[in-house]
C-alpha atoms as a PDB file:
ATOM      1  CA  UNK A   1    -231.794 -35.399 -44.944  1.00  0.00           C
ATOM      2  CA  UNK A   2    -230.066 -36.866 -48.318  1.00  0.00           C
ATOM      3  CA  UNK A   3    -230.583 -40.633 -48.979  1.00  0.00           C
ATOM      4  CA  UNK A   4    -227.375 -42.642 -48.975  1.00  0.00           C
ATOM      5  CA  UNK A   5    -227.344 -44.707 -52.228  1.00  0.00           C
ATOM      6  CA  UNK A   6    -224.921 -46.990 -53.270  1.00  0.00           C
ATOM      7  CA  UNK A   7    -224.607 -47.600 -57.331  1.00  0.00           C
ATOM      8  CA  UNK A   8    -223.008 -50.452 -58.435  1.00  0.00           C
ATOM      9  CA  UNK A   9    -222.754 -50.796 -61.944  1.00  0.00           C
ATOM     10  CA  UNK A  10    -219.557 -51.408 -64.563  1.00  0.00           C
ATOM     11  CA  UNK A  11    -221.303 -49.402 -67.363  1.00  0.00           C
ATOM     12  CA  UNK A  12    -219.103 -46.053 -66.727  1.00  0.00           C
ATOM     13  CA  UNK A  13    -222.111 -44.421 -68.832  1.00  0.00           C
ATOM     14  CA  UNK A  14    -224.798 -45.304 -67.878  1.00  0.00           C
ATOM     15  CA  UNK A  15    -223.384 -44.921 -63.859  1.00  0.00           C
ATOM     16  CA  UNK A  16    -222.491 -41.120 -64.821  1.00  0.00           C
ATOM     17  CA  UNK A  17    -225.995 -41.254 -66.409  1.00  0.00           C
ATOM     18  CA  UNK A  18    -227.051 -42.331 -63.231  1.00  0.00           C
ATOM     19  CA  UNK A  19    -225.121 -40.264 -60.666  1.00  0.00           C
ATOM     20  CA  UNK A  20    -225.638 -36.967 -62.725  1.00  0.00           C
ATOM     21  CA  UNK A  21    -229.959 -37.584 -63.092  1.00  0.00           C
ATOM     22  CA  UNK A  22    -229.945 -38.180 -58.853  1.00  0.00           C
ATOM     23  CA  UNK A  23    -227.423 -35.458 -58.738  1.00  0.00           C
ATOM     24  CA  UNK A  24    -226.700 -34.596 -54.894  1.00  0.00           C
ATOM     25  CA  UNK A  25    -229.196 -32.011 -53.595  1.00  0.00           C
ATOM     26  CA  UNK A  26    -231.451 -35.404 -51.946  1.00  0.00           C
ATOM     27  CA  UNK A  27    -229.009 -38.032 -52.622  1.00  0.00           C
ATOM     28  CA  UNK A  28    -225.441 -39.229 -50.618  1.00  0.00           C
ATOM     29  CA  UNK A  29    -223.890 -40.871 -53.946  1.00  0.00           C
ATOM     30  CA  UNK A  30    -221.071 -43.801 -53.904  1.00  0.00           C
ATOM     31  CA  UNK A  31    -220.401 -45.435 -56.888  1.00  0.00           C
ATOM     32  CA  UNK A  32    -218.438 -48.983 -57.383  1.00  0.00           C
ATOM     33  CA  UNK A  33    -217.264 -50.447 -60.949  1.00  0.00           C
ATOM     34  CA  UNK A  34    -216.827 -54.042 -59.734  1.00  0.00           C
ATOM     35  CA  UNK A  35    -217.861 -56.555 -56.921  1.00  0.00           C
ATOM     36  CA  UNK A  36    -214.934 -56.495 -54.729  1.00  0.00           C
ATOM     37  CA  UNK A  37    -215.274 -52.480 -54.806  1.00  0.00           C
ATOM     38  CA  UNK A  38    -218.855 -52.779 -54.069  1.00  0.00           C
ATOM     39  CA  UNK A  39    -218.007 -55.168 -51.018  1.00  0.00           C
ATOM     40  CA  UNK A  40    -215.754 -53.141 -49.264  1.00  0.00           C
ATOM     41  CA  UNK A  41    -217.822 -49.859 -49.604  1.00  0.00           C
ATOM     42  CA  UNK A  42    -220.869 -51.646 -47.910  1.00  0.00           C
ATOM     43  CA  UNK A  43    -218.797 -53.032 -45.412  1.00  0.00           C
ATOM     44  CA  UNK A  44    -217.504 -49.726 -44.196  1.00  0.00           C
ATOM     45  CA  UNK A  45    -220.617 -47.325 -44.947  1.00  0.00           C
ATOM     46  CA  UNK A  46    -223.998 -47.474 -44.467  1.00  0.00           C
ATOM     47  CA  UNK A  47    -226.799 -46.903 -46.967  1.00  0.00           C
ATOM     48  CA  UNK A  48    -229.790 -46.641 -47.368  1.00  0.00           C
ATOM     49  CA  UNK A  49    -230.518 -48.294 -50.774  1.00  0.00           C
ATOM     50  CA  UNK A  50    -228.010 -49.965 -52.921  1.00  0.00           C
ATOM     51  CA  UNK A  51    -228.760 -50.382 -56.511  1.00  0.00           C
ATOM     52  CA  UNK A  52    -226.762 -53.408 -57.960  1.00  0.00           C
ATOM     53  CA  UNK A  53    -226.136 -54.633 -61.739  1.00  0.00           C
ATOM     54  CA  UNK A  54    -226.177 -58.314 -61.921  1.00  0.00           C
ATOM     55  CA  UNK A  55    -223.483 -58.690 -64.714  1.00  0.00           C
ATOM     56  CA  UNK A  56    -220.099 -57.414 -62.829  1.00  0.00           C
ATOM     57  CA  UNK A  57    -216.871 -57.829 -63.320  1.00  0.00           C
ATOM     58  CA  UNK A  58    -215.694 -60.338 -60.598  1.00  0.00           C
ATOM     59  CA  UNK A  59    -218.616 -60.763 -58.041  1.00  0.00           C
ATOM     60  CA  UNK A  60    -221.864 -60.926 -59.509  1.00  0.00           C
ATOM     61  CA  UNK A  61    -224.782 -58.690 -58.280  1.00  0.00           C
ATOM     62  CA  UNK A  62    -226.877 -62.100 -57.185  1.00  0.00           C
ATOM     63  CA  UNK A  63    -223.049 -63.424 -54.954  1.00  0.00           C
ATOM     64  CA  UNK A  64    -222.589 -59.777 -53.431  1.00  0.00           C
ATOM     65  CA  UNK A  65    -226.433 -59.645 -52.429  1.00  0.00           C
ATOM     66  CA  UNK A  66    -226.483 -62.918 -50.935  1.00  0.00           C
ATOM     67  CA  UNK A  67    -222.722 -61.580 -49.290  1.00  0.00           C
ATOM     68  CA  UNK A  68    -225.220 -58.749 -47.835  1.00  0.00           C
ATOM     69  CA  UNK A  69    -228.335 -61.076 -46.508  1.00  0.00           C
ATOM     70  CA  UNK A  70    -226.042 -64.108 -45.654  1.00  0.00           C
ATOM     71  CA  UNK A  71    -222.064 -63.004 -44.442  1.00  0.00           C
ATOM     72  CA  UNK A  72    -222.976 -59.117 -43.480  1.00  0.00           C
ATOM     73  CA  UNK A  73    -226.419 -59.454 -41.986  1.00  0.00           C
ATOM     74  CA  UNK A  74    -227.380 -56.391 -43.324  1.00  0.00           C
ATOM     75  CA  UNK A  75    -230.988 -55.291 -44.432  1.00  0.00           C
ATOM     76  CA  UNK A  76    -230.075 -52.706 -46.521  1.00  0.00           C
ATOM     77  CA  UNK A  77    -233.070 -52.257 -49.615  1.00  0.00           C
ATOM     78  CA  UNK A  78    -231.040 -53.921 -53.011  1.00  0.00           C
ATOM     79  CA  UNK A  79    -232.511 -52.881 -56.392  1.00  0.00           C
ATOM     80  CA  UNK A  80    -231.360 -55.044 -58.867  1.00  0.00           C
ATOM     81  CA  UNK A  81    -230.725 -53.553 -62.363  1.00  0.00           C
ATOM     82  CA  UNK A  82    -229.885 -56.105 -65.222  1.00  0.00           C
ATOM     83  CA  UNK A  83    -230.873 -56.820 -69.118  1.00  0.00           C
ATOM     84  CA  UNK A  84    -231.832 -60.497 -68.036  1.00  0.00           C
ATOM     85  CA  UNK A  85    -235.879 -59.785 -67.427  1.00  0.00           C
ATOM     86  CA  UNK A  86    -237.048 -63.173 -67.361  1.00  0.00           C
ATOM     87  CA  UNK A  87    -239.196 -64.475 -64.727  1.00  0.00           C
ATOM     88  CA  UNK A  88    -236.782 -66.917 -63.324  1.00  0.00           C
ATOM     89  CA  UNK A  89    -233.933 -64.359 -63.362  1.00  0.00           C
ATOM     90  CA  UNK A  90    -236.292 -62.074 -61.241  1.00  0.00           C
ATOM     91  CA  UNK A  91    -237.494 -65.470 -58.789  1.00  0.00           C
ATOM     92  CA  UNK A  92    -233.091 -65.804 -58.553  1.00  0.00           C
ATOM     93  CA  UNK A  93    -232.903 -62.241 -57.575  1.00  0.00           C
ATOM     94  CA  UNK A  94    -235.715 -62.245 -54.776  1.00  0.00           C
ATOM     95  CA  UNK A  95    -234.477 -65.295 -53.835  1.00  0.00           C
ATOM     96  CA  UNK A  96    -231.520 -64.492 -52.501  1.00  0.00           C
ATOM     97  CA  UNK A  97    -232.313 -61.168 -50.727  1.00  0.00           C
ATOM     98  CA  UNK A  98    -233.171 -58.319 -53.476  1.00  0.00           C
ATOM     99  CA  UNK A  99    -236.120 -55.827 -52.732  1.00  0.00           C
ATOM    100  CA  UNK A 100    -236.821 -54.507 -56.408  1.00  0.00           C
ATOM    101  CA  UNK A 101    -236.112 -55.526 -60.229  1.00  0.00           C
ATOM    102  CA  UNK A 102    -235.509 -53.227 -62.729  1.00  0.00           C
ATOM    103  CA  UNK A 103    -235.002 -54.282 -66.252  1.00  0.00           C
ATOM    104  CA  UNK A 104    -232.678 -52.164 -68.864  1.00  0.00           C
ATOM    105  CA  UNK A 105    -233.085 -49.770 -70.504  1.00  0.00           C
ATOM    106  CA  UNK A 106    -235.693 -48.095 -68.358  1.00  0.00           C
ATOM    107  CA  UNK A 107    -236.088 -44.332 -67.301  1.00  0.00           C
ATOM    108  CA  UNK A 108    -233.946 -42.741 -64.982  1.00  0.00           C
ATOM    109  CA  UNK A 109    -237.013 -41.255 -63.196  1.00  0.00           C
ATOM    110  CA  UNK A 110    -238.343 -44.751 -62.587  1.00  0.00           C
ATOM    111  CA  UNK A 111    -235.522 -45.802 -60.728  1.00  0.00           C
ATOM    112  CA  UNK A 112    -235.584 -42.501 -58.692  1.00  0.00           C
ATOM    113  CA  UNK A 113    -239.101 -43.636 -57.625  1.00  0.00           C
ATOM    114  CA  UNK A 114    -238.282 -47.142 -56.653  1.00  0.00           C
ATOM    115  CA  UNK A 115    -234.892 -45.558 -54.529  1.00  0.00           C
ATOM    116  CA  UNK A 116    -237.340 -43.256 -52.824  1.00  0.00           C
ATOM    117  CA  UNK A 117    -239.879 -45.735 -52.168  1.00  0.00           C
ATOM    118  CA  UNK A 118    -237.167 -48.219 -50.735  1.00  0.00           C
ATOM    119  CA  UNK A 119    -235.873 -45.287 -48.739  1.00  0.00           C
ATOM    120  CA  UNK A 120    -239.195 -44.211 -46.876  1.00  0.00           C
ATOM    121  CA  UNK A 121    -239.880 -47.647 -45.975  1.00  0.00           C
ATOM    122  CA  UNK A 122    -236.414 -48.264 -44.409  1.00  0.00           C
ATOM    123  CA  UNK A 123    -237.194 -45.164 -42.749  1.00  0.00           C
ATOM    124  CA  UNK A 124    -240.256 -46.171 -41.625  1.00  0.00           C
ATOM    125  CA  UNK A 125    -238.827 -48.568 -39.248  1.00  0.00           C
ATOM    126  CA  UNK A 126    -236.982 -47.758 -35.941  1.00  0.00           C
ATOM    127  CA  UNK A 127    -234.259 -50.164 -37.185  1.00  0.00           C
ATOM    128  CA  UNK A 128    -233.108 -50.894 -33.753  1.00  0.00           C
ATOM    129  CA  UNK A 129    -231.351 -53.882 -33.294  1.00  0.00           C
ATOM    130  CA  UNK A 130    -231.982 -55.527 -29.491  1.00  0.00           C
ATOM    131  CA  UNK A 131    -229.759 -58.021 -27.468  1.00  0.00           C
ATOM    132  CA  UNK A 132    -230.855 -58.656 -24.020  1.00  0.00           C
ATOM    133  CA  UNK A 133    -230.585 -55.925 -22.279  1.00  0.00           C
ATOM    134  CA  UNK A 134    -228.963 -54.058 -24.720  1.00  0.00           C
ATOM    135  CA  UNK A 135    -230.340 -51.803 -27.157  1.00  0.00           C
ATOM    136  CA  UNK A 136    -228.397 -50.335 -30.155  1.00  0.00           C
ATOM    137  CA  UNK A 137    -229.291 -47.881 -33.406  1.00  0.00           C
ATOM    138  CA  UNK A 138    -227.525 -47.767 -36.289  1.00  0.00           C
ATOM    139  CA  UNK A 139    -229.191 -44.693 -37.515  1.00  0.00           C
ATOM    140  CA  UNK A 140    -227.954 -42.530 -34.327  1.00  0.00           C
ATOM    141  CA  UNK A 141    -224.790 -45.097 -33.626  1.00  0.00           C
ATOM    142  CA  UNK A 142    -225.806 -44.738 -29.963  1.00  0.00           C
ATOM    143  CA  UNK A 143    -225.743 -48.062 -27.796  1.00  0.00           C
ATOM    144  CA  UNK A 144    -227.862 -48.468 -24.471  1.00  0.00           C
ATOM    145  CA  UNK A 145    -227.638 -50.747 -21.791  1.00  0.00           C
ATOM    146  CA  UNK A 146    -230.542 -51.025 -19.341  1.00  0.00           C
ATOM    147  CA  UNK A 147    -230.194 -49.124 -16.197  1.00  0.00           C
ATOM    148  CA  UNK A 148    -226.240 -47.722 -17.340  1.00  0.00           C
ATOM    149  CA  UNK A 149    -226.780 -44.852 -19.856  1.00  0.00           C
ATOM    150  CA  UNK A 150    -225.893 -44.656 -23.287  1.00  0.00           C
ATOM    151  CA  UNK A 151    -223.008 -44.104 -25.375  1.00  0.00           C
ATOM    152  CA  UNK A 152    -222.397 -42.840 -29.096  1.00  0.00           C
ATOM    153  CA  UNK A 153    -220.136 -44.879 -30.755  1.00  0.00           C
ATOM    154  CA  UNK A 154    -218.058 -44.211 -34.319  1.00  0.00           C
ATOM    155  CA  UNK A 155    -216.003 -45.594 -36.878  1.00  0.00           C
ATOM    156  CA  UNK A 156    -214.856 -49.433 -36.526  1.00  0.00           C
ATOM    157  CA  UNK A 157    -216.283 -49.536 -32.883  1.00  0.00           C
ATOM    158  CA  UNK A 158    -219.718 -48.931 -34.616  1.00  0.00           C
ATOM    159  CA  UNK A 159    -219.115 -51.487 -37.396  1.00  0.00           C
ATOM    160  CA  UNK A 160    -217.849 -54.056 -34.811  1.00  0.00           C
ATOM    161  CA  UNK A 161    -220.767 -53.621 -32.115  1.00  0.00           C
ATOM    162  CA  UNK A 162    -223.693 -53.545 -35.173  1.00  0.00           C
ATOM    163  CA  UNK A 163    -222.069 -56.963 -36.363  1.00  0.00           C
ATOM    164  CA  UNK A 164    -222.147 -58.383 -33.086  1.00  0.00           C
ATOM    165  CA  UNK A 165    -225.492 -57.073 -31.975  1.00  0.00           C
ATOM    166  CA  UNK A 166    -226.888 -58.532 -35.209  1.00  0.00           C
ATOM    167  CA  UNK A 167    -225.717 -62.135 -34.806  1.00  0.00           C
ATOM    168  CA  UNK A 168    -226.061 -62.135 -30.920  1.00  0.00           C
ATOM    169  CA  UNK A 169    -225.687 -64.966 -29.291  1.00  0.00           C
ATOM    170  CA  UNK A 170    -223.757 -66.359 -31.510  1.00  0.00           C
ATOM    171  CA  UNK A 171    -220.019 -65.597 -31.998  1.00  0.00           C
ATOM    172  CA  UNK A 172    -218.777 -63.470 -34.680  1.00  0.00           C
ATOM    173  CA  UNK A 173    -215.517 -64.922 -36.654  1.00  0.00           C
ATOM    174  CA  UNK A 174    -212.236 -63.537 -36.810  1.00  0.00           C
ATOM    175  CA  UNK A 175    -213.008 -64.044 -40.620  1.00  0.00           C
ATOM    176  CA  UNK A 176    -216.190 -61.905 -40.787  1.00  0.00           C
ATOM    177  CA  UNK A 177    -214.935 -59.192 -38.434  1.00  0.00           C
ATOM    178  CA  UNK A 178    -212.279 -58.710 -40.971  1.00  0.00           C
ATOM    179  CA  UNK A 179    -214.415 -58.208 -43.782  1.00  0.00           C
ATOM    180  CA  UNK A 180    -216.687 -55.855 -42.063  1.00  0.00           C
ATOM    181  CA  UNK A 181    -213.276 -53.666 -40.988  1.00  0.00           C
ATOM    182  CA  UNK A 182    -211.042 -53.873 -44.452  1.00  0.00           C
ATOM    183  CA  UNK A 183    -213.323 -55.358 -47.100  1.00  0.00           C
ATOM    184  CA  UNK A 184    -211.808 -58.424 -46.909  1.00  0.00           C
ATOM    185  CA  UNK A 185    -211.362 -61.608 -44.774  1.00  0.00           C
ATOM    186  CA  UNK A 186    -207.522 -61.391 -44.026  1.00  0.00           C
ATOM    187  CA  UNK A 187    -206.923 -58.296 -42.262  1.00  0.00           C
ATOM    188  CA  UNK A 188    -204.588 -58.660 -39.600  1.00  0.00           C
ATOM    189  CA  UNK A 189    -205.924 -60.095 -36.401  1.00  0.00           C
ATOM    190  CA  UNK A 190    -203.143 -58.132 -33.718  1.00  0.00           C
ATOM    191  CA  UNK A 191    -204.793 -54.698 -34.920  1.00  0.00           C
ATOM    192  CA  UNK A 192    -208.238 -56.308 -35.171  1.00  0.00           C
ATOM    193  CA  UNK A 193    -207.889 -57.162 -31.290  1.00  0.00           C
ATOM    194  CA  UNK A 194    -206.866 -53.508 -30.842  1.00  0.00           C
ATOM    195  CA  UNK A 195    -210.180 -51.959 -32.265  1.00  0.00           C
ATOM    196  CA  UNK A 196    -212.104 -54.614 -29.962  1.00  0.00           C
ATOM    197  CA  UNK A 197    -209.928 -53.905 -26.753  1.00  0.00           C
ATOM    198  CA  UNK A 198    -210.449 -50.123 -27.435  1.00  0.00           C
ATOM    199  CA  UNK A 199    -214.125 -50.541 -27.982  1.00  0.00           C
ATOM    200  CA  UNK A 200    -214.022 -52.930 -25.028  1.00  0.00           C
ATOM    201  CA  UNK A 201    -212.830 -49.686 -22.839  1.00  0.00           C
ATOM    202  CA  UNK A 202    -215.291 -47.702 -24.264  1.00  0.00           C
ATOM    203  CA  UNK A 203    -217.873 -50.136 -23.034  1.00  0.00           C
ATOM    204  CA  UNK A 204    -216.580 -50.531 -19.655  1.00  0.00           C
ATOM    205  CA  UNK A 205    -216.038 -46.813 -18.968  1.00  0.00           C
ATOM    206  CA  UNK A 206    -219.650 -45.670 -20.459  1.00  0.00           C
ATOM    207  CA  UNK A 207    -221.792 -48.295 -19.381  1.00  0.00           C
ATOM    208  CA  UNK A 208    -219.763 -50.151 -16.623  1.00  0.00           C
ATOM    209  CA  UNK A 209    -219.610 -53.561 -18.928  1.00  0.00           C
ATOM    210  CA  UNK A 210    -217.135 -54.484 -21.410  1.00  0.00           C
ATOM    211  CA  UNK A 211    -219.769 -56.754 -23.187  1.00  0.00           C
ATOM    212  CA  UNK A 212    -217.611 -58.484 -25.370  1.00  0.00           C
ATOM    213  CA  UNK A 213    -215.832 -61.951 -24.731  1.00  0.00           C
ATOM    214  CA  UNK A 214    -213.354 -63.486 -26.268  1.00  0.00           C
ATOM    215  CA  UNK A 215    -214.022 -67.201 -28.235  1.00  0.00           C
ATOM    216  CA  UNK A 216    -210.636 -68.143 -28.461  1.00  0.00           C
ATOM    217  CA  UNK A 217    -209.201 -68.984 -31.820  1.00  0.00           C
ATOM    218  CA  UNK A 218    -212.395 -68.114 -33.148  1.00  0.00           C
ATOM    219  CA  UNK A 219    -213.971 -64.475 -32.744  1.00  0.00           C
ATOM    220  CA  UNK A 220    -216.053 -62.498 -30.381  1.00  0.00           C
ATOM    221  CA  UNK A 221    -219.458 -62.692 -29.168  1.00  0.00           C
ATOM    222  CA  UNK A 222    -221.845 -60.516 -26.806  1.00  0.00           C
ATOM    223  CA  UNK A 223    -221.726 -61.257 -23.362  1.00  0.00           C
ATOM    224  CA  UNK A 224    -224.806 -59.745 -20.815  1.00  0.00           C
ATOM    225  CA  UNK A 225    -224.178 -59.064 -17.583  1.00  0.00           C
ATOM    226  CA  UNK A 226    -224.644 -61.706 -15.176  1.00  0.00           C
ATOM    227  CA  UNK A 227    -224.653 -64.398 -17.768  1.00  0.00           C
ATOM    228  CA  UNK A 228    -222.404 -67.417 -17.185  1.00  0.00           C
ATOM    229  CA  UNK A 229    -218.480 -67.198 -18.222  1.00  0.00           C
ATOM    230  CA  UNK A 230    -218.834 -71.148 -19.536  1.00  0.00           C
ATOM    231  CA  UNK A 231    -217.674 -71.305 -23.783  1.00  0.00           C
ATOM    232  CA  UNK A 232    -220.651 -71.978 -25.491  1.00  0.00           C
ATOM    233  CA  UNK A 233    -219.619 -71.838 -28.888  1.00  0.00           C
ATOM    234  CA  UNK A 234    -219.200 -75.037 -30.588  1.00  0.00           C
END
């Protein structure tokens, strides 16, 4: 099974350096020159380890890691990889969400280690993500509901349900949903509602609950069954 692995880094030579030493036998390679490409690629794939420069055109490596803890909810291992090695730029990085610290220049085999160590212990855990009664994995994309069976989901319906399992029972925002979807936060909300109605269906028809309500004016949310239909977000 390869290793997904996200490089972000605005050195082209040292990435090519980079993607060329992994090479793609054990690894899934994506590669982003810049913050805003780095963004979107997270927000519509899923890695296993993403390996981050700090100094990037645009976005930072420290704003698009706190992006990932903070705005995405995602647990994804972050190696940072920066020149700045002192002990307060390192504090910064854990700080706001990163897993490892490596300081330039350093071998290309070290960093291989650190991607594989990162990777086993992601691996390690089930990574299921619970909400009530429902159960979902992001590894297998398949969603359970207690007592109703279980359905694989794909594409957008699989961003949009992992986003809303994750902050459940809070509401999700127009705003965010948009980000996870395009990359950014002003994708159009008409075909927005049409990836949640159709995921709605899938819902309904697989597991006999459409599971999703509707915070008007503001976003969606995960609704159990049974709960009450009163507007709880503030």
């Amino acid at each position: 099974m390869h290793t997904r692995v996200l490089i972000v880094e605005d050195q082209t030579a040292l990435a090519e350096n980079l993607l060329e030493f992994l090479g793609e036998d054990h690894y899934s390679l994506d590669f982003a020159p810049d913050g805003l490409t780095a963004l979107h690629l997270i927000a519509t794939h899923t890695y296993d380890v993403i390996v981050l420069d700090i100094m990037l055109p645009g976005l930072s490596g420290l704003e698009i890691c706190k992006r990932l803890r903070k705005d995405m909810q995602s647990s994804t291992p972050v190696i940072f990889m920066t020149a700045r090695g002192g002990l307060q730029d390192k504090e910064e990085g854990f700080e706001l969400g990163g897993d490892d610290y490596l300081v330039k220049p350093f071998a290309l085999r070290e960093l291989q280690l650190r991607i594989d160590a990162l990777s086993r212990r992601r691996m390690s855990d089930t990574g299921q993500l619970r909400a009530g009664m429902l159960v979902y994995d992001p590894g297998t994309l398949e969603a359970s509901l207690e007592g109703s069976g279980t359905v694989e989901l794909s594409g957008t319906a699989s961003r949009i349900f992992e986003v809303l399992m994750r902050h459940y029972p809070r509401f999700v925002s127009h705003e965010m949903l948009s980000t996870v979807i395009w990359g950014n936060d002003e994708g159009d909300t008409h075909t927005l509602r049409t990836h949640v109605y159709a995921l709605r269906k899938t819902l309904q028809h697989t597991l006999g609950q459409s599971l999703i309500r509707t915070i008007h004016g503001r976003g969606y949310r995960l609704e159990m069954p049974g709960s009450e239909k009163t507007d709880t977000a503030r």
